[in-house]
C-alpha atoms as a PDB file:
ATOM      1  CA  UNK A   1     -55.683 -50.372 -11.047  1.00  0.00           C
ATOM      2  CA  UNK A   2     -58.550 -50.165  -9.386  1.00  0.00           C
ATOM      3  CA  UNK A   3     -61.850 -49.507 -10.953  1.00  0.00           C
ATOM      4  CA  UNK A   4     -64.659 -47.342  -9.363  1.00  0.00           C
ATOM      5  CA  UNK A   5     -68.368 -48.223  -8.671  1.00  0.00           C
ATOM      6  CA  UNK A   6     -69.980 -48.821 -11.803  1.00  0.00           C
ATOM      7  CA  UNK A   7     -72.410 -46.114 -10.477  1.00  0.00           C
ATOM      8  CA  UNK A   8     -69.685 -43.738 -10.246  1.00  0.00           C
ATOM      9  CA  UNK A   9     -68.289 -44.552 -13.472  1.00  0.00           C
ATOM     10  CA  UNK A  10     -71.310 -43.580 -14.777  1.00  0.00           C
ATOM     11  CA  UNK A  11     -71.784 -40.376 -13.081  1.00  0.00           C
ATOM     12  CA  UNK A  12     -68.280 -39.201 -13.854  1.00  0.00           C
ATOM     13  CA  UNK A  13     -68.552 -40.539 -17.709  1.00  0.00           C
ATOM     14  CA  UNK A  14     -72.178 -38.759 -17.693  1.00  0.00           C
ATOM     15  CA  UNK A  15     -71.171 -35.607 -16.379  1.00  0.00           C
ATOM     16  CA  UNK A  16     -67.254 -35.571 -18.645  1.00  0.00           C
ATOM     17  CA  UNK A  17     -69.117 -36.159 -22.111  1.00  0.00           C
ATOM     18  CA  UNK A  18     -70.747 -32.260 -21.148  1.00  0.00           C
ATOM     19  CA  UNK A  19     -67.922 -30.423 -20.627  1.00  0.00           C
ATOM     20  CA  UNK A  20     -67.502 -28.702 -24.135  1.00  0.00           C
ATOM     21  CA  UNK A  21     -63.754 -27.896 -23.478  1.00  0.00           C
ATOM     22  CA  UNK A  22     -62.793 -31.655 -23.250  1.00  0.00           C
ATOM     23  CA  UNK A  23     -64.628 -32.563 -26.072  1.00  0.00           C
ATOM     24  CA  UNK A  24     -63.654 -29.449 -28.456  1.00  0.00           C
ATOM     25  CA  UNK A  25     -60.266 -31.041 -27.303  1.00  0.00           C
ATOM     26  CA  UNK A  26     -60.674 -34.358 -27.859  1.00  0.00           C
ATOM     27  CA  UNK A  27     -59.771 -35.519 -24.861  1.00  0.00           C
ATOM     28  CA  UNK A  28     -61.176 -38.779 -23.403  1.00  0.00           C
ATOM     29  CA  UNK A  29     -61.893 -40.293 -19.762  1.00  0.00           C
ATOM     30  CA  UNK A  30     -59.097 -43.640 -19.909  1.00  0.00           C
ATOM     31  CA  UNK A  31     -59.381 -44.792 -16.529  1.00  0.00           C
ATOM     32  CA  UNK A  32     -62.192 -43.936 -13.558  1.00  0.00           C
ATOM     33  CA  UNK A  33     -60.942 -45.540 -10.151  1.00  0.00           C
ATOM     34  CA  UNK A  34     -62.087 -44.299  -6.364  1.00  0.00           C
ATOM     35  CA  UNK A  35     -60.086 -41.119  -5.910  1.00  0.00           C
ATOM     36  CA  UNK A  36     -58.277 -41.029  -9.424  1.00  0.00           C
ATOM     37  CA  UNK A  37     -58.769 -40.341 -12.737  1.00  0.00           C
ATOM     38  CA  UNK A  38     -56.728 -40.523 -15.956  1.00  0.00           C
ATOM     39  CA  UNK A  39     -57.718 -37.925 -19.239  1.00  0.00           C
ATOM     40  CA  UNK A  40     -56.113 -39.202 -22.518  1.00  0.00           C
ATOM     41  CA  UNK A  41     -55.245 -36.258 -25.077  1.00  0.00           C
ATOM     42  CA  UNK A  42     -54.107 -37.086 -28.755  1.00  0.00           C
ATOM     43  CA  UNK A  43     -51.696 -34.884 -30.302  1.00  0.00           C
ATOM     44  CA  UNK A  44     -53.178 -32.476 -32.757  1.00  0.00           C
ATOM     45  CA  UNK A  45     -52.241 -29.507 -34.589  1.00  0.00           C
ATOM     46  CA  UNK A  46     -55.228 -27.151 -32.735  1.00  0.00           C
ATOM     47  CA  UNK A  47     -53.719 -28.793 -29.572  1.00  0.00           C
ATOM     48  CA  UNK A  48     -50.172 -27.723 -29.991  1.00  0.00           C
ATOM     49  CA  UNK A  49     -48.453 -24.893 -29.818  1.00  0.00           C
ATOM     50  CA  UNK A  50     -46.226 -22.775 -32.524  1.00  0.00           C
ATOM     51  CA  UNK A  51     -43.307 -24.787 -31.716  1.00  0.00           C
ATOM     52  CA  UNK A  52     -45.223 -28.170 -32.210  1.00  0.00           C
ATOM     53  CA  UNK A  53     -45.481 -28.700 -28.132  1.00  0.00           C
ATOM     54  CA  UNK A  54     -48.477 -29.464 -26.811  1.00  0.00           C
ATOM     55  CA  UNK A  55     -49.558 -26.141 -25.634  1.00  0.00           C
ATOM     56  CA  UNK A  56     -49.655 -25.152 -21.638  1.00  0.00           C
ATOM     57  CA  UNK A  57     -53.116 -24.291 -21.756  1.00  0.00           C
ATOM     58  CA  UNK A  58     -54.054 -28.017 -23.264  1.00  0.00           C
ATOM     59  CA  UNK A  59     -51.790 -30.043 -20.444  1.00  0.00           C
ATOM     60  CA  UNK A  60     -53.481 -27.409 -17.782  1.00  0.00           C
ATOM     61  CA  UNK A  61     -57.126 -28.198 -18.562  1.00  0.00           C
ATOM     62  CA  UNK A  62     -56.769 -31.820 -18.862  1.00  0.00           C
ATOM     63  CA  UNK A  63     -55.155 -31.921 -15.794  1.00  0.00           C
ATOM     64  CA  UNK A  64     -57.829 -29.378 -14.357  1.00  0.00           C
ATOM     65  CA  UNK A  65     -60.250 -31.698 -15.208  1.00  0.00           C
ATOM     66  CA  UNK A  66     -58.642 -35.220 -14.293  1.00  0.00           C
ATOM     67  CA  UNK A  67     -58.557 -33.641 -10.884  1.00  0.00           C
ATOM     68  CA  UNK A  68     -61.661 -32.515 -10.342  1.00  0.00           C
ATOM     69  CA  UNK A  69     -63.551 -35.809 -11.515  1.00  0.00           C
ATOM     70  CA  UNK A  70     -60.957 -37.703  -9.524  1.00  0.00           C
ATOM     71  CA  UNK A  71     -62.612 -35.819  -6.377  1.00  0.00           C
ATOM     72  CA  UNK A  72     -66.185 -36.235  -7.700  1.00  0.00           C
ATOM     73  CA  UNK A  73     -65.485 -39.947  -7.161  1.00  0.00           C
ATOM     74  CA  UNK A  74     -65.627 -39.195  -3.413  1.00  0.00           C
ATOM     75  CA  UNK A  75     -68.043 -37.043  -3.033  1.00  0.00           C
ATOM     76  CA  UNK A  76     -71.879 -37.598  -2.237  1.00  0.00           C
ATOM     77  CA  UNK A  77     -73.953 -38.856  -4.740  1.00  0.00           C
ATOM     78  CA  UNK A  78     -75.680 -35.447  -4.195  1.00  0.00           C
ATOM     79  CA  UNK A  79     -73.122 -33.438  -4.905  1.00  0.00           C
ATOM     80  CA  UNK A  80     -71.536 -31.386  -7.815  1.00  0.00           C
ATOM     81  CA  UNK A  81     -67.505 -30.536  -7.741  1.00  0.00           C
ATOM     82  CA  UNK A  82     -65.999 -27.031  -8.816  1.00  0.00           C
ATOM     83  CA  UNK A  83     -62.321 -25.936  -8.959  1.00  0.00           C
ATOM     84  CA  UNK A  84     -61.003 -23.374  -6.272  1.00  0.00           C
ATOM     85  CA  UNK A  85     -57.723 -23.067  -7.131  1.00  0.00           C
ATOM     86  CA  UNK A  86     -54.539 -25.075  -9.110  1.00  0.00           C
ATOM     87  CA  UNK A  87     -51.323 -24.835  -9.370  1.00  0.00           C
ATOM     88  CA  UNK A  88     -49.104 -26.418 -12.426  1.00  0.00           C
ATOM     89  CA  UNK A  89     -45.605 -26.517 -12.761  1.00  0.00           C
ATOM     90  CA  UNK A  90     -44.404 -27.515 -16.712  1.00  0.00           C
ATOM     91  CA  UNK A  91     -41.270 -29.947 -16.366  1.00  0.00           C
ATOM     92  CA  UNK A  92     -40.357 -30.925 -20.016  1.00  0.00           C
ATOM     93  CA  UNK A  93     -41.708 -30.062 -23.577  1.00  0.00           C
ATOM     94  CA  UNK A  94     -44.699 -31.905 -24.095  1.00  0.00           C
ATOM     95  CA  UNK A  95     -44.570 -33.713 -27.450  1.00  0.00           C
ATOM     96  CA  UNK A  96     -45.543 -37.318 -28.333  1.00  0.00           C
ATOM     97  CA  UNK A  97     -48.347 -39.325 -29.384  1.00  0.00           C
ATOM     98  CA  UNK A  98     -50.781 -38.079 -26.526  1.00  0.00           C
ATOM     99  CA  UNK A  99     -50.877 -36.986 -23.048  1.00  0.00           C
ATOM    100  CA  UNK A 100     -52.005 -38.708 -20.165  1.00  0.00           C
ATOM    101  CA  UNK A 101     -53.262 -36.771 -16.775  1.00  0.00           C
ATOM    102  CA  UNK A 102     -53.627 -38.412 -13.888  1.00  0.00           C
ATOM    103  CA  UNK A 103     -55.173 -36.940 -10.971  1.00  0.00           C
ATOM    104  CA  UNK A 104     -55.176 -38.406  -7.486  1.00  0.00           C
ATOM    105  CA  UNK A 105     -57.241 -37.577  -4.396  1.00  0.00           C
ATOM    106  CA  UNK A 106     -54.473 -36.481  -1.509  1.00  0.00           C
ATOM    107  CA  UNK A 107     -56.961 -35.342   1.352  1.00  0.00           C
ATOM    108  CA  UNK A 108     -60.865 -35.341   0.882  1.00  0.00           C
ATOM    109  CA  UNK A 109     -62.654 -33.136   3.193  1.00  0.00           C
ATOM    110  CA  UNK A 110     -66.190 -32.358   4.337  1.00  0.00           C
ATOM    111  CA  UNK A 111     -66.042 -29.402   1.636  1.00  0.00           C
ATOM    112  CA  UNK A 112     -62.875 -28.795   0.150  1.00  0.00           C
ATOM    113  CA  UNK A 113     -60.549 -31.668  -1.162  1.00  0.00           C
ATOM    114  CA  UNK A 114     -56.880 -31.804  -2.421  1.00  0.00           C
ATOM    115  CA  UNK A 115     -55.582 -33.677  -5.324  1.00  0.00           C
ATOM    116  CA  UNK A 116     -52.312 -34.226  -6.977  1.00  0.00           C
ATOM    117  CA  UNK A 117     -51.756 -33.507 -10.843  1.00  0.00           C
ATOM    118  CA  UNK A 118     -49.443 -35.268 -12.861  1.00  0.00           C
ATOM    119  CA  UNK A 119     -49.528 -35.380 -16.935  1.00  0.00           C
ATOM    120  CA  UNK A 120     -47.144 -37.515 -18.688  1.00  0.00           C
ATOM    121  CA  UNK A 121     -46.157 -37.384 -22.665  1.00  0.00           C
ATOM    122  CA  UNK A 122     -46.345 -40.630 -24.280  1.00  0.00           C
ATOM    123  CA  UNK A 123     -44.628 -42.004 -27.320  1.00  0.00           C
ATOM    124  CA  UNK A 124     -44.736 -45.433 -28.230  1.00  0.00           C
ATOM    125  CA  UNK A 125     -43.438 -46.861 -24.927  1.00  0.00           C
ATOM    126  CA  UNK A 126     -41.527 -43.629 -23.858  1.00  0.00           C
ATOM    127  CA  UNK A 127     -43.276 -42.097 -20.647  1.00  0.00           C
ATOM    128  CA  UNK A 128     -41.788 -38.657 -20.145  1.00  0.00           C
ATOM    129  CA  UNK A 129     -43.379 -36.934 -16.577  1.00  0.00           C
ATOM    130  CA  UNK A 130     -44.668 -32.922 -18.189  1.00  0.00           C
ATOM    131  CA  UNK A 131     -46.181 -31.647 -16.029  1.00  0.00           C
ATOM    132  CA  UNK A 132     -46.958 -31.630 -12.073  1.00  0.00           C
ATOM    133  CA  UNK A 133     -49.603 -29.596 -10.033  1.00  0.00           C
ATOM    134  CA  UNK A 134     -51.688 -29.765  -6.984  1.00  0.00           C
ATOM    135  CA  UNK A 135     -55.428 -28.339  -6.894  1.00  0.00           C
ATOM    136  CA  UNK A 136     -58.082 -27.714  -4.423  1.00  0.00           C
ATOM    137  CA  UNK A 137     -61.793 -28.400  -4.861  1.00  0.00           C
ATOM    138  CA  UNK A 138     -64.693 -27.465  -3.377  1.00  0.00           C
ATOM    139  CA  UNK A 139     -67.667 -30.106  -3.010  1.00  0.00           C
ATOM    140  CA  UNK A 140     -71.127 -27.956  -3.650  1.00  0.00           C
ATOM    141  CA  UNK A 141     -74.647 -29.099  -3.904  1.00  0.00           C
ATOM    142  CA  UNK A 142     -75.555 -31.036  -6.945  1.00  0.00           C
ATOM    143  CA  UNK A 143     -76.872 -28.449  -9.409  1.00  0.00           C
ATOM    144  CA  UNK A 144     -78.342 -29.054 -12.955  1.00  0.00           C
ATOM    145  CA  UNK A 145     -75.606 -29.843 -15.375  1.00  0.00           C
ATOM    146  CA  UNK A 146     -76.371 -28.946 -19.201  1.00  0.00           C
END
């Protein structure tokens, strides 16, 4: 796969290790290429739900997120990235040794962009497809991040 800028890398990695959600989570940044992204999540208890799933609102957010920074790859230097809307769809139980989502620039505009969702359940060398979505973002100018 193809890797992104190392000055991208950087500013996605930089900007990733703030987001309180992914790291309350544990979720970590696996692979940073132009116009895709891959979020690793380890299966947890506080990540699952009562049935021992990972829960909905876990595969959403990582999937949120892989998204977005996937379109903050393409986007001016100058620039800051915000969700406008997403849409999931949950295709099979999610249970394994972690999830994988993979988001993938479809169409990157002057302001908003489109990317492709997809989150996969991994165990061992079993790849079972969780989880598919499509989101729209909305390229804003670069404000202070915390």
């Amino acid at each position: 796969m193809e890797e992104a800028a190392p000055e991208v890398q950087t500013k996605v990695r930089e900007s990733f290790d703030r987001q309180g959600l992914m790291h309350h989570l544990g979720a970590r940044i696996s692979h940073i290429g132009p116009g895709r992204v891959h979020i690793v999540l380890p299966s947890r208890p506080e990540v699952t739900q009562q049935h021992g799933y990972f829960h909905a609102g876990a595969t959403s957010a990582i999937a949120d997120s892989a998204g977005g920074y996937a379109a903050f790859t393409v986007f001016r230097p100058d620039s800051s990235v915000l969700t406008v809307e997403y849409k999931i769809n949950l295709l099979a139980p999610a249970e394994g040794d972690h999830l994988e989502a993979v988001g993938t620039v479809l169409k990157s505009g002057r302001t908003l962009t489109v990317c492709n969702l997809d989150v996969y359940a991994i165990r061992g060398t079993d790849r079972t497809h969780v989880a598919t979505g499509q989101q729209t973002l909305i390229q804003i100018k670069a404000r202070p991040e915390r």
